[in-house]
Every structure is written in C-alpha cells, then in structure tokens.
N, C-alpha and C. Protein backbone atom coordinates (compact mmCIF):
# COMPACT_ATOMS: atom_id res chain seq x y z
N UNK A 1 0.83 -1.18 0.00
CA UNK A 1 0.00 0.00 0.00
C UNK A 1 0.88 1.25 0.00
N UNK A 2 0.61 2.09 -1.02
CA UNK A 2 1.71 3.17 -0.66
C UNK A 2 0.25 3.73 0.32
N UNK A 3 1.56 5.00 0.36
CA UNK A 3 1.08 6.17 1.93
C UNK A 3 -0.12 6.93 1.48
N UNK A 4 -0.57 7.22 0.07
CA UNK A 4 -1.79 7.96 0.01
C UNK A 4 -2.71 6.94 0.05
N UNK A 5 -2.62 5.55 -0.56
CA UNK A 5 -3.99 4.68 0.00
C UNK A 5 -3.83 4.29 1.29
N UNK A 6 -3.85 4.77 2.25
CA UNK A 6 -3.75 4.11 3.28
C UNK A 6 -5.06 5.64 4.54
N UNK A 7 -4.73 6.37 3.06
CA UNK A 7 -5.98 7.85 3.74
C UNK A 7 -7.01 7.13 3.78
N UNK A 8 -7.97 7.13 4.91
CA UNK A 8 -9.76 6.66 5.15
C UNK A 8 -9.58 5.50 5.78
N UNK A 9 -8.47 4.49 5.71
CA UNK A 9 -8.85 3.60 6.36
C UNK A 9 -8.36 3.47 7.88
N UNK A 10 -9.25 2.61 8.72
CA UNK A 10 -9.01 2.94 10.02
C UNK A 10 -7.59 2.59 10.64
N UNK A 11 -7.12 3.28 11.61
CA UNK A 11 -6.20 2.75 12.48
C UNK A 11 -5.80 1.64 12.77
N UNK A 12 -7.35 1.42 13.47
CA UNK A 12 -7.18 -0.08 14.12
C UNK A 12 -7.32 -1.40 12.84
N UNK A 13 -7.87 -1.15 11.98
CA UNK A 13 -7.59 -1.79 11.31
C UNK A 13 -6.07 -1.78 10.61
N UNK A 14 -5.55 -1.08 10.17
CA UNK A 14 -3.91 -1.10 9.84
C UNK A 14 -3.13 -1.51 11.00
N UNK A 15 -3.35 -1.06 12.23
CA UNK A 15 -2.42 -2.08 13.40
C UNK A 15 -2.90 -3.48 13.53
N UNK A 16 -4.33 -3.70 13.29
CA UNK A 16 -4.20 -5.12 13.42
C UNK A 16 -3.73 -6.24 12.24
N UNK A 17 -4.04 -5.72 10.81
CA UNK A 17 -3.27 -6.28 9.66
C UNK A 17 -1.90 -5.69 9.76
N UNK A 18 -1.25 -4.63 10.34
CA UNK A 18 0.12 -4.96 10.56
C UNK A 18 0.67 -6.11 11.43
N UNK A 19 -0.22 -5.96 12.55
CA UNK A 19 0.25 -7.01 13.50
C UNK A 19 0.25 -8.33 13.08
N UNK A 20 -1.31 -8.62 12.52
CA UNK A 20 -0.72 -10.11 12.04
C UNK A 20 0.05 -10.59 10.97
N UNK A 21 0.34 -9.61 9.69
CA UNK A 21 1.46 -9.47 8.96
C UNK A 21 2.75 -10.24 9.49
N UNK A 22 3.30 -8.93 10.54
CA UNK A 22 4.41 -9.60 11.05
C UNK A 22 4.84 -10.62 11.89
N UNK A 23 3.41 -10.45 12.59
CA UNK A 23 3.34 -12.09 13.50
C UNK A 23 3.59 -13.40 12.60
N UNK A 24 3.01 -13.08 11.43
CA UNK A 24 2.33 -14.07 10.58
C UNK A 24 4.29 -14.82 10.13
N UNK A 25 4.63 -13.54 9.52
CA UNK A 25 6.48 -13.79 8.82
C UNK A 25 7.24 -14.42 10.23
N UNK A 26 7.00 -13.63 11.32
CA UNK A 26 7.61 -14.04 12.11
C UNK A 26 7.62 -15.55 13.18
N UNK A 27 6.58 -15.81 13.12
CA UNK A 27 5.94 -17.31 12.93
C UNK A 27 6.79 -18.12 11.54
N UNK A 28 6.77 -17.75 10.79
CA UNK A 28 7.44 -18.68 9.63
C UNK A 28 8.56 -18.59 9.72
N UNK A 29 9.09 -18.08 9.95
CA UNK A 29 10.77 -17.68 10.27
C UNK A 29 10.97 -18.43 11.51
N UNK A 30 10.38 -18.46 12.41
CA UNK A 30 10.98 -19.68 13.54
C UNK A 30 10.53 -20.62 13.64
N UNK A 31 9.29 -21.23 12.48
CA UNK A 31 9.48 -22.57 12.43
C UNK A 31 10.49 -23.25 11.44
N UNK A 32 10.95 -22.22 10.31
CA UNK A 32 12.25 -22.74 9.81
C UNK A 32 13.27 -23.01 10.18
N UNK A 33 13.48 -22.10 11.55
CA UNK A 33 14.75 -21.90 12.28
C UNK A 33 14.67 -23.53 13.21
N UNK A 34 13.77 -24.12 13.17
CA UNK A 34 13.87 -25.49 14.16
C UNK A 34 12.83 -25.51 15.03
N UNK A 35 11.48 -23.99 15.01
CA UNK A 35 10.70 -24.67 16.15
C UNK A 35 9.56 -24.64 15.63
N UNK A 36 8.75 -25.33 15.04
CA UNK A 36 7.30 -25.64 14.06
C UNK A 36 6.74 -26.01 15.16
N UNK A 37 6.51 -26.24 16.07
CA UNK A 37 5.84 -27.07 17.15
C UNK A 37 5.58 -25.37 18.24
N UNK A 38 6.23 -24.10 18.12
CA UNK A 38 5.70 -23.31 18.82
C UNK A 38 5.18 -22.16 18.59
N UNK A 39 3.67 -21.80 18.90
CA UNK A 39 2.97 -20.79 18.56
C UNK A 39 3.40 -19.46 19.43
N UNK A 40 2.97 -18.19 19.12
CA UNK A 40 3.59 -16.78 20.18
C UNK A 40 3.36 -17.42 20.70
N UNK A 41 2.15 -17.74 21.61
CA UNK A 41 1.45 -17.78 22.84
C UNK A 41 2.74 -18.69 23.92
N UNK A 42 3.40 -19.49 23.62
CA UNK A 42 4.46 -20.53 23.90
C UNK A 42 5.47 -19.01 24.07
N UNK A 43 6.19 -18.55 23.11
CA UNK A 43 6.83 -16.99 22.67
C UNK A 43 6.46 -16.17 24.16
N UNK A 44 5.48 -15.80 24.53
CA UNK A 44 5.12 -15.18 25.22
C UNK A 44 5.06 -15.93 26.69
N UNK A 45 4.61 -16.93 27.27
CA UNK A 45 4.76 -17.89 28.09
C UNK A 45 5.83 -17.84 28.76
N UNK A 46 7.28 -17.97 27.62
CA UNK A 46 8.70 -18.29 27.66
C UNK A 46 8.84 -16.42 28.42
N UNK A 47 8.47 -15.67 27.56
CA UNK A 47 9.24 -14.11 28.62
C UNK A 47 7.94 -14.04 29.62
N UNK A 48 7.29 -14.38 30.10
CA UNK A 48 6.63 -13.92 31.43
C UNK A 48 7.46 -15.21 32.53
N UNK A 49 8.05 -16.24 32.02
CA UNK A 49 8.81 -16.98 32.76
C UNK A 49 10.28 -16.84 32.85
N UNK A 50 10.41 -15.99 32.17
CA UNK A 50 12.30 -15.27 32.60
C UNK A 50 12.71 -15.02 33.42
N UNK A 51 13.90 -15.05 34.06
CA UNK A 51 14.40 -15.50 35.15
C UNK A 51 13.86 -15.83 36.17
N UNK A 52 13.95 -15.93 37.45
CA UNK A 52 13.29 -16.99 38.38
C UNK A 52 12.00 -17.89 37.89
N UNK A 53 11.44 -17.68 37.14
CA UNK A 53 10.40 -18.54 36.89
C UNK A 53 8.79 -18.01 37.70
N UNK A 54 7.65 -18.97 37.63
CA UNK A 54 6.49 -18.55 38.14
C UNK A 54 5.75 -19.19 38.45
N UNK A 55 4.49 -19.25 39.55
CA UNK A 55 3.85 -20.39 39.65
C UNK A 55 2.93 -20.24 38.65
N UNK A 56 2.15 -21.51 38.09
CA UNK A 56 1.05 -21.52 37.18
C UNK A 56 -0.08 -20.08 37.21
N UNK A 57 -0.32 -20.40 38.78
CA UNK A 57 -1.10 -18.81 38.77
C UNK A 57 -0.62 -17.57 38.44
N UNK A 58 0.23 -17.44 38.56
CA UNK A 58 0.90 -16.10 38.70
C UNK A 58 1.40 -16.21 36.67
N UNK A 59 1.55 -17.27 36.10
CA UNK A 59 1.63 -17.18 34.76
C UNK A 59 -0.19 -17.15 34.23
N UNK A 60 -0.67 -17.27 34.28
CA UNK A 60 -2.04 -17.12 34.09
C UNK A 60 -2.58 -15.37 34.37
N UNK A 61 -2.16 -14.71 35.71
CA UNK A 61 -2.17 -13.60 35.60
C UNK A 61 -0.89 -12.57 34.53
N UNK A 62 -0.17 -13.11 34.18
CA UNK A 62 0.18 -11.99 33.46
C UNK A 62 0.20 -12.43 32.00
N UNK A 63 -0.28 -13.56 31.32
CA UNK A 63 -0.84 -13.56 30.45
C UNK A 63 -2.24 -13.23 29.95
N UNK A 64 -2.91 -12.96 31.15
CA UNK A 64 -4.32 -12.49 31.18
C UNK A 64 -5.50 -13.63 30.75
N UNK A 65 -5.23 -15.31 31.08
CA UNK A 65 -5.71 -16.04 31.05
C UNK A 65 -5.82 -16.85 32.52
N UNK A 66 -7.18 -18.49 31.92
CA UNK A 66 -7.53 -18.78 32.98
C UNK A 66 -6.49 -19.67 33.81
N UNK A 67 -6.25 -19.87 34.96
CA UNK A 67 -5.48 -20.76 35.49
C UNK A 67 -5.60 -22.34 34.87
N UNK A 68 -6.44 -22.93 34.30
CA UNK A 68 -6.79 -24.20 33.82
C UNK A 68 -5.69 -23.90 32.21
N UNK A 69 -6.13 -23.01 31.34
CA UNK A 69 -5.17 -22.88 30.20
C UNK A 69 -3.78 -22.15 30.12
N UNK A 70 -3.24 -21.64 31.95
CA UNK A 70 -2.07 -21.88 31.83
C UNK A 70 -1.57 -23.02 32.10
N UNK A 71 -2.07 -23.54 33.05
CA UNK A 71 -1.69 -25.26 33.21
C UNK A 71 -1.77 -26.27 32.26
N UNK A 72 -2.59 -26.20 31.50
CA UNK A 72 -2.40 -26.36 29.80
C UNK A 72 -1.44 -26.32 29.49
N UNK A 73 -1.20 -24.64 29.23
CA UNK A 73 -0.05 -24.21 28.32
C UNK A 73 1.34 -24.86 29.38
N UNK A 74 1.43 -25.60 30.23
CA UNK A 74 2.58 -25.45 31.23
C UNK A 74 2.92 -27.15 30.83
N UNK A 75 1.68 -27.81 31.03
CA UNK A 75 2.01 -29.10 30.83
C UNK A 75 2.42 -29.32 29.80
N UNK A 76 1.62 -29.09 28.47
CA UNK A 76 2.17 -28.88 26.98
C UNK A 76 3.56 -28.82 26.43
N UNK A 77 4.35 -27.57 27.78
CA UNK A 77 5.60 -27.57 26.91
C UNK A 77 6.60 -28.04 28.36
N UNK A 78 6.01 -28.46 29.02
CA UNK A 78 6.85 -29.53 29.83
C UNK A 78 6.82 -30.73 29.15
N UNK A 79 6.12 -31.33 28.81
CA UNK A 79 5.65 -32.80 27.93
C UNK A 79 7.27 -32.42 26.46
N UNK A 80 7.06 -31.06 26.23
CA UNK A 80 8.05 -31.22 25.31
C UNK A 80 9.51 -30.50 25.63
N UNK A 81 9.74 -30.51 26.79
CA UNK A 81 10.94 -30.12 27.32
C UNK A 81 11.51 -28.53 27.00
N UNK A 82 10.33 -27.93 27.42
CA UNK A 82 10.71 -26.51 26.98
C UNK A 82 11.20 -25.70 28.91
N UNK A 83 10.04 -26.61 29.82
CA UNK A 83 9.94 -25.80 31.11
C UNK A 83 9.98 -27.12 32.06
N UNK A 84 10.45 -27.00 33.12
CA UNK A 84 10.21 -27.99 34.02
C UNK A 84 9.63 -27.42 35.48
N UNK A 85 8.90 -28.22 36.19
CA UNK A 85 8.23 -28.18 37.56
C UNK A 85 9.50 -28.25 38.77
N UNK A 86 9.23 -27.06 39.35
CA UNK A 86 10.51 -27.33 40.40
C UNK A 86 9.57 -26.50 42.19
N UNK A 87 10.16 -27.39 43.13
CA UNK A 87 9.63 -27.16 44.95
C UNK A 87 9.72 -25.85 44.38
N UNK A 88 8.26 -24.93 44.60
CA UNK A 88 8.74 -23.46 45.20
C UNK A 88 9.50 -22.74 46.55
N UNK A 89 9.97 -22.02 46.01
CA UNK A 89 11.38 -22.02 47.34
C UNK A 89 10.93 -21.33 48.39
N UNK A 90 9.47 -21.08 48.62
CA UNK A 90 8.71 -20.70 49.58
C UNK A 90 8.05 -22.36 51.10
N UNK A 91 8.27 -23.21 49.64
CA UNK A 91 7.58 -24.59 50.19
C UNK A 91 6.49 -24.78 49.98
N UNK A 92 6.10 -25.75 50.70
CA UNK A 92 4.39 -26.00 50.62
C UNK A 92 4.31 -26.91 49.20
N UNK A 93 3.37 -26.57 48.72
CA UNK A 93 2.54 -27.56 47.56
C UNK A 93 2.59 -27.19 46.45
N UNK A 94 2.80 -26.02 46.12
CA UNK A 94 2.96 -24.73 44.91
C UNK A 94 4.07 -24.78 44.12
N UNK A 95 4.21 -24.94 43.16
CA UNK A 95 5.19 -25.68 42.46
C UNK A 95 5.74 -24.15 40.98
N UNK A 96 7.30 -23.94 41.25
CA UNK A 96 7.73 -23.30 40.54
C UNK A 96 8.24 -23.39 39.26
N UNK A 97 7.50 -22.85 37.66
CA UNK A 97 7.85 -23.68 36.37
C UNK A 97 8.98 -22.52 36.06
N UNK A 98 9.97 -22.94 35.53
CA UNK A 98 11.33 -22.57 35.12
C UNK A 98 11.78 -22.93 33.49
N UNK A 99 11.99 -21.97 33.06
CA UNK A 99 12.73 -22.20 31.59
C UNK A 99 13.75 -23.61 31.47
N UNK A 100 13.67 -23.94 30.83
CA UNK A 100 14.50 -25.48 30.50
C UNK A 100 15.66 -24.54 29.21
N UNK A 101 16.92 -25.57 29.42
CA UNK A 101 17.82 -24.82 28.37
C UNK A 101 16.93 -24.79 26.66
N UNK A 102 16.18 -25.53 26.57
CA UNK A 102 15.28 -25.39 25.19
C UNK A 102 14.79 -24.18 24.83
N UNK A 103 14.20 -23.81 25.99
CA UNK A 103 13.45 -22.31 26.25
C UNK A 103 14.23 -21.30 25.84
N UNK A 104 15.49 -21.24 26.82
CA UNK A 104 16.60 -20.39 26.67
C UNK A 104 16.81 -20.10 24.95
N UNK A 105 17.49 -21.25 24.81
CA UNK A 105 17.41 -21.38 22.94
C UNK A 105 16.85 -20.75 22.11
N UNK A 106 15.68 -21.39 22.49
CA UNK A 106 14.14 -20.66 21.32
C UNK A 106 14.16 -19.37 21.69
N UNK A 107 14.37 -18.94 22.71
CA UNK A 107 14.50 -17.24 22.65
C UNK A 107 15.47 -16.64 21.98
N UNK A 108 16.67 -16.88 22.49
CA UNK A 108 17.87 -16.26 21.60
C UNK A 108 17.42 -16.59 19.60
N UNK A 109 16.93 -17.68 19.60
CA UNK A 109 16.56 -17.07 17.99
C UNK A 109 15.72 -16.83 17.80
N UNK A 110 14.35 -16.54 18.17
CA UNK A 110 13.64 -15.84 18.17
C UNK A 110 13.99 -14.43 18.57
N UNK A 111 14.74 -13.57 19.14
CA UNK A 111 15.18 -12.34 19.17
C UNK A 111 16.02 -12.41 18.28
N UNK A 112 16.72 -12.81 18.01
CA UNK A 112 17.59 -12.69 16.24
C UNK A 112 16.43 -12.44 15.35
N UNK A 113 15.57 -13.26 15.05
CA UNK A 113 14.78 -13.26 13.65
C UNK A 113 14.15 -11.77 14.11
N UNK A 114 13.47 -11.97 15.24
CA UNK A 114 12.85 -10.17 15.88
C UNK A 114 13.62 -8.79 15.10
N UNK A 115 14.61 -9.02 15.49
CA UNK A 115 15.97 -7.89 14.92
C UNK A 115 16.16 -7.89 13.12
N UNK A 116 16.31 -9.38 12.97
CA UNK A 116 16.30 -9.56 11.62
C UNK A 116 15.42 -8.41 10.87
N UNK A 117 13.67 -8.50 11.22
CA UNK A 117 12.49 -8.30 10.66
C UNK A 117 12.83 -6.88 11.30
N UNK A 118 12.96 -5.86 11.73
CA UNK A 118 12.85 -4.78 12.78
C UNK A 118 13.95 -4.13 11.27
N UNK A 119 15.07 -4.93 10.81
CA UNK A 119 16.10 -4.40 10.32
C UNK A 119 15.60 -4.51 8.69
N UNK A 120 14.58 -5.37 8.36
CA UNK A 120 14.16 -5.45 7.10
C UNK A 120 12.91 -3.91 7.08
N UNK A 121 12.30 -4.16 7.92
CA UNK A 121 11.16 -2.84 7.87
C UNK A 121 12.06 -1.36 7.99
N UNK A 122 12.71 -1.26 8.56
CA UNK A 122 13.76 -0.27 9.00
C UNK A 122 14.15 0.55 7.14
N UNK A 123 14.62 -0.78 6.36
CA UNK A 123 14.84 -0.20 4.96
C UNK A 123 13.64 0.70 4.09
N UNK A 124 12.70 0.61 4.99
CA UNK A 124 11.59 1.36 4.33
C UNK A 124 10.59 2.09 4.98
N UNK A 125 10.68 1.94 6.22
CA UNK A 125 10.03 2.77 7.40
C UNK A 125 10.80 3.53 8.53
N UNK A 126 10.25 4.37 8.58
CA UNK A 126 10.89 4.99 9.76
C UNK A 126 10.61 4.41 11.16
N UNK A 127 11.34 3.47 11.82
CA UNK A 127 11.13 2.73 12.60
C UNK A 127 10.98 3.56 14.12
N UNK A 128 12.06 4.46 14.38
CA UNK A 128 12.12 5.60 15.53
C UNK A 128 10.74 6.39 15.52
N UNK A 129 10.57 7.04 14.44
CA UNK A 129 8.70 7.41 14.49
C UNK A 129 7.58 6.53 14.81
N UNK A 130 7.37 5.47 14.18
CA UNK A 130 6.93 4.35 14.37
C UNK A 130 6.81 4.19 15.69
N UNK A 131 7.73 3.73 16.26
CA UNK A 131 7.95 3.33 17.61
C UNK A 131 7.23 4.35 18.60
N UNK A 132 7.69 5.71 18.43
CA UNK A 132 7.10 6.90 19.23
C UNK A 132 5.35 6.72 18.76
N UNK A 133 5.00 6.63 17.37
CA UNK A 133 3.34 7.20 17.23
C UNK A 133 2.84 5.73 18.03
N UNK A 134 3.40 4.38 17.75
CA UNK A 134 2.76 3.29 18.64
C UNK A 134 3.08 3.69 20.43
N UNK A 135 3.94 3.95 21.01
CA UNK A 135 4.31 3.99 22.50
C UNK A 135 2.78 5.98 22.87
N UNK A 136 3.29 6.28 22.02
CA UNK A 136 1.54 7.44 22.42
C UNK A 136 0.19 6.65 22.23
N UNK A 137 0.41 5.70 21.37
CA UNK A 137 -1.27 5.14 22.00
C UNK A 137 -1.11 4.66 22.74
N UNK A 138 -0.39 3.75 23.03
CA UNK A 138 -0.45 3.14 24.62
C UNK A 138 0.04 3.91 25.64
N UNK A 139 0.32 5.11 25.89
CA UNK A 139 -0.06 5.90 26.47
C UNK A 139 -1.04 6.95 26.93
N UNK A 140 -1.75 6.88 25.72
CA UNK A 140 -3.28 7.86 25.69
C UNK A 140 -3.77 6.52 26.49
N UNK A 141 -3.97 5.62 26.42
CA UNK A 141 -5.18 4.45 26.73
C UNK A 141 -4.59 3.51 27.99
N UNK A 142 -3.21 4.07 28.41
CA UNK A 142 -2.57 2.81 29.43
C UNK A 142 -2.13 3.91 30.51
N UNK A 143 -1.63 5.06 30.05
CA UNK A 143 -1.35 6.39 30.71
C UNK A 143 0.15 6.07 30.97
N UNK A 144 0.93 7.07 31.97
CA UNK A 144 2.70 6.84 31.64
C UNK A 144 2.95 5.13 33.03
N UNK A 145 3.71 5.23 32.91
CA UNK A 145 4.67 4.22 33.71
C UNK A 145 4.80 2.73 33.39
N UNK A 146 5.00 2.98 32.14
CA UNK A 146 5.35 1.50 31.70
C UNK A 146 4.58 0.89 30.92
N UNK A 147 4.73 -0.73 30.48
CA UNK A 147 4.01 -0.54 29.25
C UNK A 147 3.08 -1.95 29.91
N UNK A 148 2.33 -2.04 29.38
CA UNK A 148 1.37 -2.96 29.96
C UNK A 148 1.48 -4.63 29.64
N UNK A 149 1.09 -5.39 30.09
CA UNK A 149 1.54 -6.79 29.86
C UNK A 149 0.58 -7.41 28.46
N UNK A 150 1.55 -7.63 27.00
CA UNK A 150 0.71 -7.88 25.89
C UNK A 150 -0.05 -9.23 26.45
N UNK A 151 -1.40 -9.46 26.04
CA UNK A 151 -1.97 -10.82 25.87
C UNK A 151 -2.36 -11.30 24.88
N UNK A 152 -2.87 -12.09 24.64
CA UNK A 152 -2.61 -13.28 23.52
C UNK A 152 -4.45 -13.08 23.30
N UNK A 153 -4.98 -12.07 22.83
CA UNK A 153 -5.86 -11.78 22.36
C UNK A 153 -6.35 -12.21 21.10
N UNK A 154 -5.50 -12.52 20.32
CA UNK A 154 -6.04 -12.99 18.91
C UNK A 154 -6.17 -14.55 18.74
C-alpha cells in the first residue's frame, strides 16, 4: 500500500493487519529456524517466565488467562521439554515452572529473527517514528509508567 492509499482507512484496522502481517512472517521464520511445534502464545509464556520462573497462577495472571489454560499451556511444553516443575522455594505444595535450556534457545533465535524483521522494515520505514506514534497510544489508553503486559488476544 503506498502512503496515500492508506488515507480513510481505520487505524485499528492497519495495526491489526500490521500485527498479524508480522506475526504471521515471524511465525514462519521460527518454524524454519527449528521450532514448528511453537505458537507466540508458547513466545510469550517463555518471557513472562524469565528469570526466576512462576507459579502456574501467577503465569495465568500476566498472560491475562484462565489458570486451567495456563496449566495447559505449562504441561504442553513440559511434555516437550521446553519448562520444568521445580519445589517453590517458599515450600508447601505450589510448584515453581522454570525455563528449560530449550526455552533459553528458542528465545535467543527468536530475538535474532525479531531484529532480523525490525532491520528489514527499518529499509523502508521509519522505525524511531513508528515506535514513538505506537508507544503514544499506549499511552493515551494505558497512561505513563510502563508498558502494559501484551496478551494473547487474537
């Protein structure tokens, strides 16, 4: 689309066909890279569990889902050696899930391909503007101090 067709049509519609655009490339790009077996939602899972790790609940709240489909999502990629169950170091019964070196992995190339795509749009967008007109809406609608926890809405 050049820049004059892009007059009349809505916002939210161009952020959300941008978004899944690049979700969409960026999804294909790391199942080439070796991981076909993981959707964002896994992507996203993996950074709300960065360093120390989390209990199921507490991954359920900051993905903004139910405790039953983080435990889902927990068993799922324990079954495939992405996270493992470890004593929470509080005790008791509550059990702490932790990145597995797999996890580790799939991130580091998944932030490569991230950069990759960031550096391909870059040749034709102004990425620094970009960045500023997206960080003011989520500031008109989230207000200042930080940026809010993405969820897996789509």
């Amino acid at each position: 689309m050049k820049r004059d067709e892009n007059e009349g049509v809505e916002l939210l519609f161009l952020l959300g066909l941008g978004f899944q655009m690049l979700l969409g490339e960026f999804t294909r790009r790391v199942a080439e890279a070796g991981y076909p077996d993981l959707r964002p939602v896994h992507g996203m899972a993996f950074q709300a569990l960065r360093g120390p790790g989390a209990t199921a609940t507490e991954l359920a709240e900051r993905l903004g889902v139910t405790k039953q489909a983080a435990g889902q999502i927990v068993d799922d990629l324990e079954k495939r050696g992405y996270v493992r169950r470890e004593p929470h170091p509080e005790g008791g019964r509550r059990k702490l899930v932790v990145l597995a070196p797999a996890a580790h992995d799939h991130l580091a190339v998944a932030g490569r391909i991230l950069h990759e795509l960031e550096a391909e749009l870059g040749c034709g967008t102004d990425l620094t503007a970009l960045r500023q007109g997206l960080g003011d809406v989520v500031r008109t609608f989230h207000g200042e101090g930080g940026l809010p926890p993405l969820r897996p809405v789509w």
